[in-house]
Protein backbone atom coordinates (compact mmCIF):
# COMPACT_ATOMS: atom_id res chain seq x y z
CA UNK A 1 0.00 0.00 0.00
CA UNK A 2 1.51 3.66 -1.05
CA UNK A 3 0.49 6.52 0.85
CA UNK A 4 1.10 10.10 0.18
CA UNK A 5 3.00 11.95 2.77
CA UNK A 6 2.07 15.35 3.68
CA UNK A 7 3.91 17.69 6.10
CA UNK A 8 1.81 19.31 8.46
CA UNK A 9 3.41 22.26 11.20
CA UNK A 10 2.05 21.31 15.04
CA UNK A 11 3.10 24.79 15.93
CA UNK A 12 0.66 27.41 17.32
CA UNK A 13 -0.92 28.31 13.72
CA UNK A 14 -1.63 25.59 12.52
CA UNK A 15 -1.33 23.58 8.91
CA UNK A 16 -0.55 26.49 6.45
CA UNK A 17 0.39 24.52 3.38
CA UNK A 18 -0.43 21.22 2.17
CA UNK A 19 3.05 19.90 0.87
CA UNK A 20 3.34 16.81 -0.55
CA UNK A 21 7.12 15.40 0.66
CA UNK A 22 7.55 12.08 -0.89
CA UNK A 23 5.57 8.85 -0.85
CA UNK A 24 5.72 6.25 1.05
CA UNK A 25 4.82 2.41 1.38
CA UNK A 26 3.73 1.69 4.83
CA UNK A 27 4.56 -2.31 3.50
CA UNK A 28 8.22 -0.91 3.21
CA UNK A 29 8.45 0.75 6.45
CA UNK A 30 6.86 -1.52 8.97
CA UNK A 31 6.96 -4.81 6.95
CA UNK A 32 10.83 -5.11 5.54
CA UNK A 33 10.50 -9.30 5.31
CA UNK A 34 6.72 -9.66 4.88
CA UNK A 35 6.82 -13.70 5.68
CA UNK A 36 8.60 -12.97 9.30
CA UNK A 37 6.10 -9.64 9.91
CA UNK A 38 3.25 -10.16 12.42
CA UNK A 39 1.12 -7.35 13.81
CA UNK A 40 -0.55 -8.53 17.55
CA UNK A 41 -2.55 -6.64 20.04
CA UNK A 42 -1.30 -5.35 23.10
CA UNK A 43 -3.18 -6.28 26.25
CA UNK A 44 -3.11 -5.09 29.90
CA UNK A 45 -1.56 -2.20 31.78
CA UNK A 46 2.20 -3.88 32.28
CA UNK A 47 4.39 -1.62 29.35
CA UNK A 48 2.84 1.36 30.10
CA UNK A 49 3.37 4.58 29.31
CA UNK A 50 4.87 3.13 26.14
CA UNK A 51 2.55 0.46 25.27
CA UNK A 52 -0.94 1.07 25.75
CA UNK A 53 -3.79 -1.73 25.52
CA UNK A 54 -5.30 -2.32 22.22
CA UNK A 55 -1.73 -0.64 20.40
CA UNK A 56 -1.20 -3.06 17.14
CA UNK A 57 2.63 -4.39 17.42
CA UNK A 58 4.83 -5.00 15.00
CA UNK A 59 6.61 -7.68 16.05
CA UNK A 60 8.93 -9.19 13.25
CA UNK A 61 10.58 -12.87 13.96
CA UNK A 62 13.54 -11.85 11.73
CA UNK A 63 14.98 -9.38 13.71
CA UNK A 64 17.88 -10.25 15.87
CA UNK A 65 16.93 -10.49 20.09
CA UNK A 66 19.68 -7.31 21.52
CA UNK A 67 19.42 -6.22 24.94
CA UNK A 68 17.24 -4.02 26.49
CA UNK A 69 14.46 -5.19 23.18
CA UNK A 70 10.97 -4.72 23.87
CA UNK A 71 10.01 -8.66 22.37
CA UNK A 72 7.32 -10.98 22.39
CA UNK A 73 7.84 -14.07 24.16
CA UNK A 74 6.47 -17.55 25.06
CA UNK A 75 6.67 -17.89 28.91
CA UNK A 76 6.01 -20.79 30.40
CA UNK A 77 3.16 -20.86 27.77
CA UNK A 78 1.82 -17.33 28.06
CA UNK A 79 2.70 -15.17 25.20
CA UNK A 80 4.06 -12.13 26.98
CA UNK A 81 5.32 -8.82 25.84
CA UNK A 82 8.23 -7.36 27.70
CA UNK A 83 11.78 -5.82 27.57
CA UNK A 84 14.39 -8.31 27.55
CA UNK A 85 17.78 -7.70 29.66
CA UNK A 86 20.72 -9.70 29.23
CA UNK A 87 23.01 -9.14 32.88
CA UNK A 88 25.98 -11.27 33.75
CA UNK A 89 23.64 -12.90 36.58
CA UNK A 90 20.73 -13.80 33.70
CA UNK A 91 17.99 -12.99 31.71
CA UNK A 92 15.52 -10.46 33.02
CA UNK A 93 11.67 -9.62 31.50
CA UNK A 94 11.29 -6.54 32.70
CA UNK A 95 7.49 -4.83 32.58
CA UNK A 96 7.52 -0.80 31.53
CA UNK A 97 5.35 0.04 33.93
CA UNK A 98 7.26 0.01 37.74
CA UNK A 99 4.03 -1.60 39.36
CA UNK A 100 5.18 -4.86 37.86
CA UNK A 101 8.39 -7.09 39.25
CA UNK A 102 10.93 -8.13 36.69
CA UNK A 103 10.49 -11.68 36.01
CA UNK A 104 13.70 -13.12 36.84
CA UNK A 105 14.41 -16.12 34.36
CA UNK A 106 14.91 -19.05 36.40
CA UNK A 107 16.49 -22.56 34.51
CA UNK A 108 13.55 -24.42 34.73
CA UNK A 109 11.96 -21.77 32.75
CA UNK A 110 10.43 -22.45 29.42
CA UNK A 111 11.18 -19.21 27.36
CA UNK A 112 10.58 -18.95 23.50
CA UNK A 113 11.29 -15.96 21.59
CA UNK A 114 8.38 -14.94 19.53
CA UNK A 115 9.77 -11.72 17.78
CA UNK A 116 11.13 -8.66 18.09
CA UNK A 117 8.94 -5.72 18.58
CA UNK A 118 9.99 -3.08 15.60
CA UNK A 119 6.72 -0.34 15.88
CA UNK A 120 3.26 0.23 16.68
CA UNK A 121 0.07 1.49 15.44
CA UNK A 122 -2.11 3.32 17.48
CA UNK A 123 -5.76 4.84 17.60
CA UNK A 124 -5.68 8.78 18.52
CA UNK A 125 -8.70 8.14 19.70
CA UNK A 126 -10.31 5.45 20.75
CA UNK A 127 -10.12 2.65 23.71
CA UNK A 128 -6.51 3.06 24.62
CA UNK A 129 -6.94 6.30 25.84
């Protein structure tokens, strides 16, 4: 899908001009390798402020795990968003939002990497305000 881009000023005036920049393909920018390119929909309050329920992720299976990722993971079979930290001591999943422990990951842990989150889509308005 191509879109037209348009610049728009968020300054104190207003949109003044309607300039078309370039074009884009939303495909392009959010789906590089279509076959490893999953969108999935954020649930619960736990990566917060960053990740709000009902945000669409991009999660792509392709990308390298680095530290400090936000990823989608198999837990212990729960599929779990969080951001993965490598330390000398482990593996922590840590939750965005400081009401929530890190999950330390213990041995007997069962912990599958689903994909890399790369972006999200977001209403502006809607239920995950």
């Amino acid at each position: 899908m191509e879109t037209k881009i348009l610049s728009v000023s968020c300054g104190l005036f207003g949109i003044t001009d309607d300039y078309t920049e370039s074009f884009l393909s939303l495909d392009e920018k959010f789906r590089s390798n279509k076959e490893a390119t999953f969108f999935v929909r954020a649930s619960g309050d736990s990566m917060l402020p960053e990740i709000k329920p009902n945000d669409i992720l991009i999660v792509d299976k392709s990308v390298a795990l680095f530290n400090n990722a936000i990823a989608t993971f198999y837990f212990n079979r729960r599929a779990i968003c969080k951001q993965y930290i490598k330390t000398p001591k482990g593996i922590i999943l840590r939750s965005l939002n400081s009401k929530y422990p890190d999950i330390i990951v213990k041995e007997d842990d069962e912990i599958d990497l689903f994909g890399v989150v790369t972006g999200l889509a977001r209403d502006l308005y809607g239920p995950s305000l």
